[in-house]
C-alpha atoms as a PDB file:
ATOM      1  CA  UNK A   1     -34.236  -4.871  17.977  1.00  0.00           C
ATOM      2  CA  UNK A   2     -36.538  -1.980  15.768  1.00  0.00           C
ATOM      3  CA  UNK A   3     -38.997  -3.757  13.952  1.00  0.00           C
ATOM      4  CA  UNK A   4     -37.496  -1.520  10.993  1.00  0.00           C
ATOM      5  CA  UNK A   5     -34.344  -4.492  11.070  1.00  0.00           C
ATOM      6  CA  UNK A   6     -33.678  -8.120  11.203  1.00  0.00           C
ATOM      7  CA  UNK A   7     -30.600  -9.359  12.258  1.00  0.00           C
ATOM      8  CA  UNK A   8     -28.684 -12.079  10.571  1.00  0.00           C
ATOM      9  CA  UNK A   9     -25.098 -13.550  11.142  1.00  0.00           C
ATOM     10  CA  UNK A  10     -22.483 -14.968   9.035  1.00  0.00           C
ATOM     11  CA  UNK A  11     -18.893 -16.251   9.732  1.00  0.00           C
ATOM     12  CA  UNK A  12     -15.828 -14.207   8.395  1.00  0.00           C
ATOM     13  CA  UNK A  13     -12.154 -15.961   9.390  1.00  0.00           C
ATOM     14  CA  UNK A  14     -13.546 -18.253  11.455  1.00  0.00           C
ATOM     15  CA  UNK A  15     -15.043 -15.647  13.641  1.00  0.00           C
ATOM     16  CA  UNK A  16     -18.886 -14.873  14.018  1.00  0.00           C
ATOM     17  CA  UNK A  17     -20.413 -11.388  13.184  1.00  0.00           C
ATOM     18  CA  UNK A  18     -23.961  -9.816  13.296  1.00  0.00           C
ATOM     19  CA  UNK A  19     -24.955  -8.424   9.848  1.00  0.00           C
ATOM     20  CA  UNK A  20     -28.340  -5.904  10.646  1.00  0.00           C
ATOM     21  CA  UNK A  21     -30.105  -5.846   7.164  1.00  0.00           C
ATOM     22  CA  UNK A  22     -33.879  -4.009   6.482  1.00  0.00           C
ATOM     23  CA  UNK A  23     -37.177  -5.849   7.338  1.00  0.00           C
ATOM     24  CA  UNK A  24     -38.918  -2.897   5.488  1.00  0.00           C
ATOM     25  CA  UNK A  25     -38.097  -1.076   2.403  1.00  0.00           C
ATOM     26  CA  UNK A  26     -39.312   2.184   3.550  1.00  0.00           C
ATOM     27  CA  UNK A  27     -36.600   2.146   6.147  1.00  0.00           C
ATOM     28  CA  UNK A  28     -33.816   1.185   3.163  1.00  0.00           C
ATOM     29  CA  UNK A  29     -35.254   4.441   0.728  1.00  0.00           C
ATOM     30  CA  UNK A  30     -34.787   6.555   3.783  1.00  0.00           C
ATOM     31  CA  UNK A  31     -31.307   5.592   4.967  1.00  0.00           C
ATOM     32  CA  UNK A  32     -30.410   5.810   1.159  1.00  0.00           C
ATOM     33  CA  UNK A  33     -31.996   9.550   1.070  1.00  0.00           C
ATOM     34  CA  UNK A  34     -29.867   9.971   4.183  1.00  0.00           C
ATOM     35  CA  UNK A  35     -26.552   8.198   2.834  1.00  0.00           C
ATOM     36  CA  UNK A  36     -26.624  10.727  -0.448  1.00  0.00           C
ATOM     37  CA  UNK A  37     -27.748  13.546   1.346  1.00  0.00           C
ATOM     38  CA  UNK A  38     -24.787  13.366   3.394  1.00  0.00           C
ATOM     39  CA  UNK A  39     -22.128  12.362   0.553  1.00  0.00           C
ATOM     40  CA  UNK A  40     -23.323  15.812  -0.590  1.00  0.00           C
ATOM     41  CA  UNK A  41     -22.778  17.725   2.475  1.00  0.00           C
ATOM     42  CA  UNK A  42     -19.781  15.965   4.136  1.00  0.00           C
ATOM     43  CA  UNK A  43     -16.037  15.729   2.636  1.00  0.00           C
ATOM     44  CA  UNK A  44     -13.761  12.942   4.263  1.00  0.00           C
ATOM     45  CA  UNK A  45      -9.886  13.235   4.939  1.00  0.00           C
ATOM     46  CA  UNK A  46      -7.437  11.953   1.939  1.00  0.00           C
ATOM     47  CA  UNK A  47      -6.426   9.533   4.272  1.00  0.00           C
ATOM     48  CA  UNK A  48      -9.505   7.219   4.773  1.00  0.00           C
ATOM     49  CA  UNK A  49      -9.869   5.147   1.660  1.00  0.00           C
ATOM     50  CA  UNK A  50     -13.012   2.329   2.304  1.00  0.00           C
ATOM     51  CA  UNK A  51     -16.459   3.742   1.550  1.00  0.00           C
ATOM     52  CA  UNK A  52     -15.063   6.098  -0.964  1.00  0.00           C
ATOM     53  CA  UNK A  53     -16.305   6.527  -4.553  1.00  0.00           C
ATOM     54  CA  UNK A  54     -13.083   5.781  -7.019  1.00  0.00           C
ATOM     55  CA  UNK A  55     -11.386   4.192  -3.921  1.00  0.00           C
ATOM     56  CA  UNK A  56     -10.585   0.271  -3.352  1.00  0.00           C
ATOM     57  CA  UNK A  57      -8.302  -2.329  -1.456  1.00  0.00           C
ATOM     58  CA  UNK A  58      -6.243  -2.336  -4.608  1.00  0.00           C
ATOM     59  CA  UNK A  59      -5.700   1.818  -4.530  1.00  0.00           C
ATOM     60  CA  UNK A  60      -4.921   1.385  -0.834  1.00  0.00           C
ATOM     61  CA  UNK A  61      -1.993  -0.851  -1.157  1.00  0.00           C
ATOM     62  CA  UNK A  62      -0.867   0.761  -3.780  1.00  0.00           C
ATOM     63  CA  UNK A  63      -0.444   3.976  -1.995  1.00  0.00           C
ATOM     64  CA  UNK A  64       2.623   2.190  -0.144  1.00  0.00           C
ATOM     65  CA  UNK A  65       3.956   0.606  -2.602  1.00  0.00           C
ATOM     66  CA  UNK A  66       7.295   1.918  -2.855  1.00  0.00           C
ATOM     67  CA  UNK A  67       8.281   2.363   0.928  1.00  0.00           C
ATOM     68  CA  UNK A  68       9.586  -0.496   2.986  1.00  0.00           C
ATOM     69  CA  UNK A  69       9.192  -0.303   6.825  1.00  0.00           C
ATOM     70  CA  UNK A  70       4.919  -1.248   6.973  1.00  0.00           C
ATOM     71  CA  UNK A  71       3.398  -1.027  10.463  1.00  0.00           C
ATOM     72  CA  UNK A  72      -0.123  -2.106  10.624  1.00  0.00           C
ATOM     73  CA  UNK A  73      -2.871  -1.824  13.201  1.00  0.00           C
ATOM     74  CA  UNK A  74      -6.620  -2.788  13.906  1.00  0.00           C
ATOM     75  CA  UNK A  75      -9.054  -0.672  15.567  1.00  0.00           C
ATOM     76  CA  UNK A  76     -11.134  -2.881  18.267  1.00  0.00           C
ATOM     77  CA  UNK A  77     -15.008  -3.488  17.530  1.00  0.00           C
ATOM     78  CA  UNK A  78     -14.682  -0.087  15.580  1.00  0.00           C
ATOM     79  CA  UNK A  79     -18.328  -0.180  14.144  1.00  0.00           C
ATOM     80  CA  UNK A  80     -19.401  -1.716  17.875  1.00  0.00           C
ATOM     81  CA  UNK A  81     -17.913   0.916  19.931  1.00  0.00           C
ATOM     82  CA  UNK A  82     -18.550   4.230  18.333  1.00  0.00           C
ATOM     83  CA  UNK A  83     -20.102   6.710  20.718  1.00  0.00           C
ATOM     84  CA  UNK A  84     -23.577   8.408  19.433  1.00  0.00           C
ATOM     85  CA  UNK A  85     -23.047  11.496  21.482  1.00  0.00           C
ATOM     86  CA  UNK A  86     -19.186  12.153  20.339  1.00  0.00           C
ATOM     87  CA  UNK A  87     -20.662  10.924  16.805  1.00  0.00           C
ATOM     88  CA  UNK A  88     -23.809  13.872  16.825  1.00  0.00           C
ATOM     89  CA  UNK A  89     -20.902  16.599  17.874  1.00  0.00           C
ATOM     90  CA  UNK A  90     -18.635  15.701  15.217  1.00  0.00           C
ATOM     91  CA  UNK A  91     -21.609  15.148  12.108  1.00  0.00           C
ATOM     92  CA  UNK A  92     -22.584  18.663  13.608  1.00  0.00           C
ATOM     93  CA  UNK A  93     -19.483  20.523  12.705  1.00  0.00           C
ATOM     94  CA  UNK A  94     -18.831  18.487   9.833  1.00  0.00           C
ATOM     95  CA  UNK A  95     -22.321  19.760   8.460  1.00  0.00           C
ATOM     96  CA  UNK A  96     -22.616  23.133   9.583  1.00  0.00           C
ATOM     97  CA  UNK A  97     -18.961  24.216   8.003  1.00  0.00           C
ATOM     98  CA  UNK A  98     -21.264  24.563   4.490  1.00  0.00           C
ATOM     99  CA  UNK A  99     -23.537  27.390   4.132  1.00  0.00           C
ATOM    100  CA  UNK A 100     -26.423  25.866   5.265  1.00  0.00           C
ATOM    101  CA  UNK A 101     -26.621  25.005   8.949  1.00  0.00           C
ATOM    102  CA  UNK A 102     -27.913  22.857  11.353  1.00  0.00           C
ATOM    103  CA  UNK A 103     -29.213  22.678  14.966  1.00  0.00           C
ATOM    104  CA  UNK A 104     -27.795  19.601  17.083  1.00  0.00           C
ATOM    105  CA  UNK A 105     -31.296  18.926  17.523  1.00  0.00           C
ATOM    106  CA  UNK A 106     -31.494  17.629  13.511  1.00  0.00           C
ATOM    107  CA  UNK A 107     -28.254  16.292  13.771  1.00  0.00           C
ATOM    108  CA  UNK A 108     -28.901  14.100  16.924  1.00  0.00           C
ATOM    109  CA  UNK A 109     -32.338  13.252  15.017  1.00  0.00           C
ATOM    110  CA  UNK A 110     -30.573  12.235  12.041  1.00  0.00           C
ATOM    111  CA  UNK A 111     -28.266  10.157  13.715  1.00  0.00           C
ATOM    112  CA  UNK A 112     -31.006   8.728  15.638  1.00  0.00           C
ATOM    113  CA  UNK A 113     -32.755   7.362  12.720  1.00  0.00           C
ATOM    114  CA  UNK A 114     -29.671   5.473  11.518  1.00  0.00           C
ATOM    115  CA  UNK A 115     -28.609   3.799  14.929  1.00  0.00           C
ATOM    116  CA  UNK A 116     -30.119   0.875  16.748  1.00  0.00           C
ATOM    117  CA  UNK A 117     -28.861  -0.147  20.347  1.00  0.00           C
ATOM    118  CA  UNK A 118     -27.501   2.305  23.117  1.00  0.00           C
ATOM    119  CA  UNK A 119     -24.058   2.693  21.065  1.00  0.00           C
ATOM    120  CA  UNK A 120     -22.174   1.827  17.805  1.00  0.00           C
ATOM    121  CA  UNK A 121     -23.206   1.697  13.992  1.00  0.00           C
ATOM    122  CA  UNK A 122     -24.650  -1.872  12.620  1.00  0.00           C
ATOM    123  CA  UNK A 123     -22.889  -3.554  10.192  1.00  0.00           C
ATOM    124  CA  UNK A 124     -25.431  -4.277   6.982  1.00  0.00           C
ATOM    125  CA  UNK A 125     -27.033  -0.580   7.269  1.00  0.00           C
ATOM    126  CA  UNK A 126     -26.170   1.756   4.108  1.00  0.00           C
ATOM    127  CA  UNK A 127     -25.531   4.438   6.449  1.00  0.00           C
ATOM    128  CA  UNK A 128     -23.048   2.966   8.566  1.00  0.00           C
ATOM    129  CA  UNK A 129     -19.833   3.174   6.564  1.00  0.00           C
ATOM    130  CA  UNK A 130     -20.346   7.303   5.796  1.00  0.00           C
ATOM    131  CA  UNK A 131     -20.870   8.062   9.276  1.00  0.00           C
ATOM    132  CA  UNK A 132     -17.932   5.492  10.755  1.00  0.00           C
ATOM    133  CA  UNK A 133     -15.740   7.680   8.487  1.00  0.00           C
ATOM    134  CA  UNK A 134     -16.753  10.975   9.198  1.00  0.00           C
ATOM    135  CA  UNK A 135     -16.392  10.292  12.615  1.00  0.00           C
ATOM    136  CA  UNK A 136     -12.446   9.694  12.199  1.00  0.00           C
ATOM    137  CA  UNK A 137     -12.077  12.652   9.986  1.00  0.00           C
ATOM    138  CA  UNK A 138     -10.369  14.820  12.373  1.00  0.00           C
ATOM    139  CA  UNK A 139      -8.677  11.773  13.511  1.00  0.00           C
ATOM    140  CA  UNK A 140      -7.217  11.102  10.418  1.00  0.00           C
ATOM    141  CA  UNK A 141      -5.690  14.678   9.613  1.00  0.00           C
ATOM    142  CA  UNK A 142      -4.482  15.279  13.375  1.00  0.00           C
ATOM    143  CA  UNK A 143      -2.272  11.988  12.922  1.00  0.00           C
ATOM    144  CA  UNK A 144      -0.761  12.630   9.789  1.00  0.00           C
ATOM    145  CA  UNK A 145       0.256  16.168  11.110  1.00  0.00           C
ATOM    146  CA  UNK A 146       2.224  14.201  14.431  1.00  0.00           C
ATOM    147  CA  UNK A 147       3.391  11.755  11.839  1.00  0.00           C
ATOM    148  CA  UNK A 148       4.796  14.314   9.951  1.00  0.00           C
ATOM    149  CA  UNK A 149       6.827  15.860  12.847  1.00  0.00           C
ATOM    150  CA  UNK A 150       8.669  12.477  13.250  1.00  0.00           C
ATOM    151  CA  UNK A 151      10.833  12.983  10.597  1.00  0.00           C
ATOM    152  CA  UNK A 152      10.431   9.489   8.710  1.00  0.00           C
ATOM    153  CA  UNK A 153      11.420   9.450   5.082  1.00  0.00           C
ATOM    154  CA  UNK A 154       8.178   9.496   3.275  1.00  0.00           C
ATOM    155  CA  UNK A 155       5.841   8.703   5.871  1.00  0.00           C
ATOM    156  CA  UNK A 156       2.273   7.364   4.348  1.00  0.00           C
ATOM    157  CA  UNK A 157      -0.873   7.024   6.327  1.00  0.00           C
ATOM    158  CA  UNK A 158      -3.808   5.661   5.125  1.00  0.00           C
ATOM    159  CA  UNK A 159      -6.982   3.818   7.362  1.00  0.00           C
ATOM    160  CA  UNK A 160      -9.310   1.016   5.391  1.00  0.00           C
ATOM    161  CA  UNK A 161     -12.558   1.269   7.975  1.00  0.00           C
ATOM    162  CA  UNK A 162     -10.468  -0.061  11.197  1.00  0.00           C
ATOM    163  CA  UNK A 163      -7.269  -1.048   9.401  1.00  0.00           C
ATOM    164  CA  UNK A 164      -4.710   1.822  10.028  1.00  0.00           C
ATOM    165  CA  UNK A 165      -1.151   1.334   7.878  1.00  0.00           C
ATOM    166  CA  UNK A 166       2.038   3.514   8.565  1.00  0.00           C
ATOM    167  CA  UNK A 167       4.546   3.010   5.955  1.00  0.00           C
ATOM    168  CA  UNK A 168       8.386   4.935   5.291  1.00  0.00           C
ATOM    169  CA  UNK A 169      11.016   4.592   3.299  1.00  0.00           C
ATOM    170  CA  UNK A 170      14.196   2.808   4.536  1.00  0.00           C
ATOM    171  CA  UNK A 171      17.357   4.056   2.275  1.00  0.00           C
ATOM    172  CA  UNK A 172      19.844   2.887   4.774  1.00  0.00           C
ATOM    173  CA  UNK A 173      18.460  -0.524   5.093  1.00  0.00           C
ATOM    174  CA  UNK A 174      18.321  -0.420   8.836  1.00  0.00           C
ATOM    175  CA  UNK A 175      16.475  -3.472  11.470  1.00  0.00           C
ATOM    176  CA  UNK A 176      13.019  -2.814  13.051  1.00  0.00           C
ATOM    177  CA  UNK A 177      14.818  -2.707  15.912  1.00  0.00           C
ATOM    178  CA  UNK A 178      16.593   0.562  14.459  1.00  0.00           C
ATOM    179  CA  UNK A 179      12.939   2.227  14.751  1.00  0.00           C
ATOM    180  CA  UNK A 180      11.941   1.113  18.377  1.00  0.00           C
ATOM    181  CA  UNK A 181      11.396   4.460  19.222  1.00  0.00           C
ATOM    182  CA  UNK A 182       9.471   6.093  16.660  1.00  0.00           C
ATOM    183  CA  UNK A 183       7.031   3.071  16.448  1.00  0.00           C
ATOM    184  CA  UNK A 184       6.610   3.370  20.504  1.00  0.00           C
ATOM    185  CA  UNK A 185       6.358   6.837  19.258  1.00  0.00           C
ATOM    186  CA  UNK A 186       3.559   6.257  16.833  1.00  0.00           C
ATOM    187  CA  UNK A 187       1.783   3.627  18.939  1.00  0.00           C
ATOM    188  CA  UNK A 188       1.308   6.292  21.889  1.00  0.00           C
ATOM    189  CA  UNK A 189      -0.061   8.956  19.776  1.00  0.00           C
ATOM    190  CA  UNK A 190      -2.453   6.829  17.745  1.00  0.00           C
ATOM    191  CA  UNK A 191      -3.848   5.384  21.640  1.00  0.00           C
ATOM    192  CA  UNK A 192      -4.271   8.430  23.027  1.00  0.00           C
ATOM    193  CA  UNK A 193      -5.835  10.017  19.815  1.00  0.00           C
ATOM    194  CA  UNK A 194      -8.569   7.067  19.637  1.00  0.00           C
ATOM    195  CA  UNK A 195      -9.310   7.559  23.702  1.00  0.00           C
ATOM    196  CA  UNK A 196     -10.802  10.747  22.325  1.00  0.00           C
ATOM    197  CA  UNK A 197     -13.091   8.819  20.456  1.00  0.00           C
ATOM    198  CA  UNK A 198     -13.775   5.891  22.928  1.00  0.00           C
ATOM    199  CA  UNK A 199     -11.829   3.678  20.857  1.00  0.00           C
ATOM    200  CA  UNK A 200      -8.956   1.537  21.335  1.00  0.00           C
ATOM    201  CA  UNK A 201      -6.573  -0.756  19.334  1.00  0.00           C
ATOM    202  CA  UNK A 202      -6.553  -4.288  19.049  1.00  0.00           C
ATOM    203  CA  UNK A 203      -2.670  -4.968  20.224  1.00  0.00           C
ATOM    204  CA  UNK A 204      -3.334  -8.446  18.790  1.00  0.00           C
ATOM    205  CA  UNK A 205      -3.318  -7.478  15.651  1.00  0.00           C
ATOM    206  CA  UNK A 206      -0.018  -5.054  15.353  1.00  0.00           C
ATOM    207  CA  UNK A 207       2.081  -6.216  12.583  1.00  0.00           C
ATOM    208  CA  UNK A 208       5.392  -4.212  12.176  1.00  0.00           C
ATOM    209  CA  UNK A 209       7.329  -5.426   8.784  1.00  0.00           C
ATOM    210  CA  UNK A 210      10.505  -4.905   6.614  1.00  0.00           C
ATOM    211  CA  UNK A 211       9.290  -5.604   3.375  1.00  0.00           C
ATOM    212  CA  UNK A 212      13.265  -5.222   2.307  1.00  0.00           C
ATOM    213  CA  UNK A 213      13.406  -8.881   4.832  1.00  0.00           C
ATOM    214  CA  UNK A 214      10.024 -10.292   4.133  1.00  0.00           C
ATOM    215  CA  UNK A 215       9.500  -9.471   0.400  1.00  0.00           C
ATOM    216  CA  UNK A 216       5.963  -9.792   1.104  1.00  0.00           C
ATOM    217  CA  UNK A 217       3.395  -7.412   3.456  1.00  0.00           C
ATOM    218  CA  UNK A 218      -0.167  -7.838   2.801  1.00  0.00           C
ATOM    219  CA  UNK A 219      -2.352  -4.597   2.952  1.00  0.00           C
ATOM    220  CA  UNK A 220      -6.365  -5.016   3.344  1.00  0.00           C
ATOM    221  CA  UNK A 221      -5.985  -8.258   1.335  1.00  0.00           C
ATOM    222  CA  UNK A 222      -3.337  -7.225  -1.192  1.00  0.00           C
ATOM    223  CA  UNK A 223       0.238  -8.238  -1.259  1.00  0.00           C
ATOM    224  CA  UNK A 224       3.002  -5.852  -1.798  1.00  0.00           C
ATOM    225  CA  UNK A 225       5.568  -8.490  -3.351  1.00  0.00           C
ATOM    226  CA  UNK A 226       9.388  -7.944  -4.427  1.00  0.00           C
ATOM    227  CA  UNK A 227       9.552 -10.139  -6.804  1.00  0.00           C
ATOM    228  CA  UNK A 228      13.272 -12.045  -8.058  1.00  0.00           C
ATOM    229  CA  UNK A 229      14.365  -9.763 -10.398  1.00  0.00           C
ATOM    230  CA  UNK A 230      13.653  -6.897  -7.313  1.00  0.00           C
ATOM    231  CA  UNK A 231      10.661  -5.146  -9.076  1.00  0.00           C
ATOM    232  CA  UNK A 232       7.851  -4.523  -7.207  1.00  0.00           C
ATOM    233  CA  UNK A 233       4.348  -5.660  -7.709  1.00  0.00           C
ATOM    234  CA  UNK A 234       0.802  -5.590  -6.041  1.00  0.00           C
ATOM    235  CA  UNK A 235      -0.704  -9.394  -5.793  1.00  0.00           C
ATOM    236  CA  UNK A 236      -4.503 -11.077  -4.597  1.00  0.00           C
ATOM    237  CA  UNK A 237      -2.239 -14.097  -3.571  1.00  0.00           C
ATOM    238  CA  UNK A 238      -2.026 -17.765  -4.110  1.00  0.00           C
ATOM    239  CA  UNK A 239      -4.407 -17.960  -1.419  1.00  0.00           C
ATOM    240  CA  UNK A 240      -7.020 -16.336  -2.962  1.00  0.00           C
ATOM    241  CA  UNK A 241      -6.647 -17.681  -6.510  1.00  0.00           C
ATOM    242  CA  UNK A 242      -6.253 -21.224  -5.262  1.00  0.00           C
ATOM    243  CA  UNK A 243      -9.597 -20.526  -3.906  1.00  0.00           C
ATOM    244  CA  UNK A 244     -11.073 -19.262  -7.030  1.00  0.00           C
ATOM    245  CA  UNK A 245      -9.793 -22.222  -8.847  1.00  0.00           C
ATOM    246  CA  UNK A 246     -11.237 -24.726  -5.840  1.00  0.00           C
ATOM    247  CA  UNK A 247     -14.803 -22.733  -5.514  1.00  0.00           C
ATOM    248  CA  UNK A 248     -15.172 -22.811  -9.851  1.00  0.00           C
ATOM    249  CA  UNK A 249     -14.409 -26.849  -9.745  1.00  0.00           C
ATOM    250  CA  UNK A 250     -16.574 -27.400  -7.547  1.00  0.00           C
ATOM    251  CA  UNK A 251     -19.823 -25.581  -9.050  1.00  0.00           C
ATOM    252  CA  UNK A 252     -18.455 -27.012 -12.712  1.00  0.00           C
ATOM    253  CA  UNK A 253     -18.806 -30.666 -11.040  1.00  0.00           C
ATOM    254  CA  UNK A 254     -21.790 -30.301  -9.809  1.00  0.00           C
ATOM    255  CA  UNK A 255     -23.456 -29.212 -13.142  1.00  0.00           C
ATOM    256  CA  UNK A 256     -21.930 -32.329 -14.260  1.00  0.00           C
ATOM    257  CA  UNK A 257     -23.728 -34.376 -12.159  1.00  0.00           C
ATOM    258  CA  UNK A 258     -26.672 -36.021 -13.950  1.00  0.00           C
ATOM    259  CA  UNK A 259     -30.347 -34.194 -13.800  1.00  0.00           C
ATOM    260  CA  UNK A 260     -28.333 -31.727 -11.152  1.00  0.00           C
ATOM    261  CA  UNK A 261     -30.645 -27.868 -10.940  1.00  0.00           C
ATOM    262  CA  UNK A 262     -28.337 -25.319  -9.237  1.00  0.00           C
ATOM    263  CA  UNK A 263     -29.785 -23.779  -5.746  1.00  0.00           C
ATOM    264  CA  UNK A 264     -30.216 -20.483  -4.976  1.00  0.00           C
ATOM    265  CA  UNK A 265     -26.988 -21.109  -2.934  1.00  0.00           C
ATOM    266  CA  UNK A 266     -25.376 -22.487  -5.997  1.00  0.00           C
ATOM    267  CA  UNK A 267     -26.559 -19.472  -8.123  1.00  0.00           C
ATOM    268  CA  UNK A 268     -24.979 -17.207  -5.488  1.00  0.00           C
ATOM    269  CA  UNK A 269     -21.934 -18.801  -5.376  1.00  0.00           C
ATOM    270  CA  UNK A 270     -21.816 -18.469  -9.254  1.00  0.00           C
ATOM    271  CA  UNK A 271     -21.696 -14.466  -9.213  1.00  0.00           C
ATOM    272  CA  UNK A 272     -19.395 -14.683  -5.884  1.00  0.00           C
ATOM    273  CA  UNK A 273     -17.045 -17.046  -8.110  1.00  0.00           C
ATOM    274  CA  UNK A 274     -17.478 -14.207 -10.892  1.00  0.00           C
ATOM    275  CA  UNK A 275     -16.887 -11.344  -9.355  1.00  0.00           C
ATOM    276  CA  UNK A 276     -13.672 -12.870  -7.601  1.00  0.00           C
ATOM    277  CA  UNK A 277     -12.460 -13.617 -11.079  1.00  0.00           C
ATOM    278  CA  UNK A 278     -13.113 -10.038 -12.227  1.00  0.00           C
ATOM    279  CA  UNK A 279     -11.318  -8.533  -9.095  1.00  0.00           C
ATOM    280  CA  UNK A 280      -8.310 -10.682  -9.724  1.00  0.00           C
ATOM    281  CA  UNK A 281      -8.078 -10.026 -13.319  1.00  0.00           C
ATOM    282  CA  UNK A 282      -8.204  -6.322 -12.470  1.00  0.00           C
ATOM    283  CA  UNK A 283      -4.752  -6.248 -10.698  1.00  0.00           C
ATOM    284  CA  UNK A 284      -3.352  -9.815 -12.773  1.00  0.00           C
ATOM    285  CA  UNK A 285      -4.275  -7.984 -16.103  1.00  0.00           C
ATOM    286  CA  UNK A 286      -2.122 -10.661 -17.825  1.00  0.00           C
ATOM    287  CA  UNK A 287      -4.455 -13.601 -16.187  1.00  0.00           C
ATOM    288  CA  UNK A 288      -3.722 -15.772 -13.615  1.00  0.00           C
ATOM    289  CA  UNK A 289      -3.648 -19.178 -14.861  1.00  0.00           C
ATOM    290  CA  UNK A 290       0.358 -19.648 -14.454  1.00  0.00           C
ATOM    291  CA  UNK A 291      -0.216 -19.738 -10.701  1.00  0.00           C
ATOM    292  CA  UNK A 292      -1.726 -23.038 -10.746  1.00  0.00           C
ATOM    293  CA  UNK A 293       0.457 -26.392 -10.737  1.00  0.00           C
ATOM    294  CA  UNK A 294       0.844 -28.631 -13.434  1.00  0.00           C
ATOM    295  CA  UNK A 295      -1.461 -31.160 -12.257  1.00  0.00           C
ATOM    296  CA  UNK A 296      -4.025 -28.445 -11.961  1.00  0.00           C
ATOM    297  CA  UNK A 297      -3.755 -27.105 -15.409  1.00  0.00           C
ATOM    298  CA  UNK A 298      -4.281 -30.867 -16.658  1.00  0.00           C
ATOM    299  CA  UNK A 299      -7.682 -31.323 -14.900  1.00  0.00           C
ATOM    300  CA  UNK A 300      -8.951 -27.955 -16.245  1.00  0.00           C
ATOM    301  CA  UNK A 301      -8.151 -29.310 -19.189  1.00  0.00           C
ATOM    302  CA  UNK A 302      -9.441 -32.891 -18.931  1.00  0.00           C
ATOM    303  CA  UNK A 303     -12.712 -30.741 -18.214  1.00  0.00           C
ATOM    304  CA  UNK A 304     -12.619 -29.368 -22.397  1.00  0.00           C
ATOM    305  CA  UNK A 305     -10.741 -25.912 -21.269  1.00  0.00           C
ATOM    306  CA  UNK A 306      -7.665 -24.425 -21.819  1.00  0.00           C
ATOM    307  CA  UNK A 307      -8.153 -21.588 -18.797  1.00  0.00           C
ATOM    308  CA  UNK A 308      -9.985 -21.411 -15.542  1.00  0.00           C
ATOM    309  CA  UNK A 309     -11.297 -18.453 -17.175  1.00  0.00           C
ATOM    310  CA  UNK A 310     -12.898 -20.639 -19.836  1.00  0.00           C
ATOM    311  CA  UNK A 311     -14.568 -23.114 -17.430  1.00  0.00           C
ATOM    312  CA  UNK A 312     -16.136 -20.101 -14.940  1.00  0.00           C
ATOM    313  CA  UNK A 313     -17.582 -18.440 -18.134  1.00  0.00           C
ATOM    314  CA  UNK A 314     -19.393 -21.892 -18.999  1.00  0.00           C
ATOM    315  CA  UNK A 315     -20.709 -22.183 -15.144  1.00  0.00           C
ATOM    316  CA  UNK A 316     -24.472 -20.101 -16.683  1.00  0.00           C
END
C-alpha cells in the first residue's frame, strides 16, 4: 500500500469491506483539487444518480414510483474490478469533448495519482465515486437506447453506483412470467454491455418484482409501498426506524447510568443516531412515531417524552 493511504475495514450486512482513507493531508487537498476539477470538466448520463449533487436514494426510488414490474441487479466488486486502462480511454474522451484538450499522457497521469493497486478504484478515496461514474457513462446511455427498442410501457432506468433498476408499467396486470422474454432480453444486453467494461453481474442478487403482487419493492434502501387505500408512497421501513428507536434507547440509558462520560464511540453514534432521524423525517414529513407499538410508546414515555424525537434531541 502508498504510504499516501492507510487501510481500514468495517463490516456492512454482515460482510467485510476495505475502506482506503488518507495517511497525509496533502494527498486529501490534491484528490479534492482533482475531484472539482473534474466535476467541472465532466457531465454524467441522467441515468446514474449516486455521487450526484441534488441527487439521493430518496430521488432514485422515486423515479419509479408509479410503474409496477421492478427488475433489479448488482454489479460484481464494481469499485474492485474497474480496469485503469479502459478507465484512462474513456476519462480521455470524456475530457477532451470541451474546448480544452488533453494528451492520454495527462489523463493516464491523472488517473494514476488517484489509483492504488494494479486495478479498481478504493473505496474511502474522494475521487473514486466521480471516476466509477464516468466510466459507465456511455454505458448508461447505450442501455437506455436498447431498452427503449423493447417496447415496454414506460421503461425507467436508473443505476445507484452498482445497483442497476429497470422498471415499466403493467396496465394489463399480466405475471412475471408474461415478461420471460424481454427480461432474458434485458439480462443479455446488460452482460454483454458490462464485458466491455470488464465487469459482470452478480446473478445472486437479481430481484425481478410485481409490485401490483408484492405491494412492496425496496430501491437502494427505500420502499415503494401500496398502501390499503391503493395510494402509493415512498417508505425508510420498519426496519430502519425500529433501529433508530433501538440505537436512541440505548445511548439515552447509558447517560442515565450514574457518573457515565460518553466515548468518542458514543459521541459518534450520537450524530449517526441524528442524522438517521433527519433522513427519515425527510421522506416521513409527518414523523414517524405511529410506527412504534404500544408498549414502545409507553417506555418513551416512562423516560419524560412524548416522541422519540424528544428523547434524541436531549441525547447532547
Amino acid at each position: 500500500m502508498n504510504k499516501d493511504y492507510k487501510i481500514r475495514y468495517i463490516y456492512t450486512n454482515g460482510k467485510k469491506r476495505k475502506i482506503v482513507t488518507y495517511a497525509n493531508e496533502t494527498k486529501r487537498v490534491e484528490h479534492n483539487e482533482i475531484k472539482l476539477f473534474l466535476e467541472k470538466k465532466l457531465r454524467f448520463s441522467k441515468f446514474t444518480k449516486a455521487y450526484i449533487s441534488r441527487s439521493s436514494i430518496y430521488k432514485n426510488a422515486k423515479t419509479h414510483m408509479y410503474n409496477d414490474i421492478f427488475i433489479k441487479y448488482d454489479i460484481e466488486k464494481f469499485f474492485d474490478n474497474i480496469n485503469h486502462k479502459i478507465l484512462v480511454q474513456i476519462l480521455h474522451e470524456q475530457l477532451n469533448l470541451g474546448k480544452e484538450k488533453y494528451t492520454l499522457l495527462e489523463v493516464s497521469e491523472l488517473v494514476e495519482r488517484c489509483i492504488c493497486g494494479k486495478k479498481g478504484l478504493p473505496l474511502g478515496l474522494v475521487t473514486s465515486p466521480i471516476l466509477a461514474n464516468i466510466y459507465l457513462k456511455t454505458f448508461d446511455n447505450i442501455l437506455y437506447g436498447k431498452l427503449k427498442k423493447l417496447e415496454l410501457n414506460n421503461v425507467i432506468y436508473t443505476r445507484y453506483a452498482d445497483d442497476l433498476v429497470i422498471s415499466f408499467k403493467n396496465p394489463t396486470n399480466l405475471e412475471i412470467v408474461e415478461f420471460k422474454n424481454e427480461i432474458t432480453n434485458i439480462e443479455e444486453i446488460i452482460t454483454r454491455l458490462l464485458r466491455k467494461y470488464s465487469l459482470r453481474l452478480n446473478i445472486n442478487k437479481k430481484s425481478v418484482l410485481n409490485l401490483s403482487v408484492s405491494n412492496h419493492v425496496r430501491i437502494t434502501g427505500i420502499s415503494v409501498i401500496i398502501d390499503k387505500s391503493g395510494k402509493r408512497r415512498l417508505s425508510v421501513g420498519k426496519k430502519r426506524i425500529n433501529r433508530l428507536y433501538d440505537d436512541a434507547m440505548e445511548l439515552y440509558v447509558k447517560k442515565l447510568t450514574n457518573n457515565y462520560v460518553y466515548t468518542e464511540e458514543d459521541l459518534y453514534n450520537i450524530d449517526r443516531v441524528k442524522g438517521m432521524e433527519s433522513f427519515i423525517l425527510s421522506i416521513h414529513k409527518t414523523g414517524y412515531n405511529h410506527f412504534y407499538s404500544g408498549r414502545m410508546q409507553e417506555k418513551i414515555i416512562e423516560l419524560g417524552f412524548n416522541t422519540l424525537h424528544e428523547l434524541i434531541k436531549s441525547l447532547d
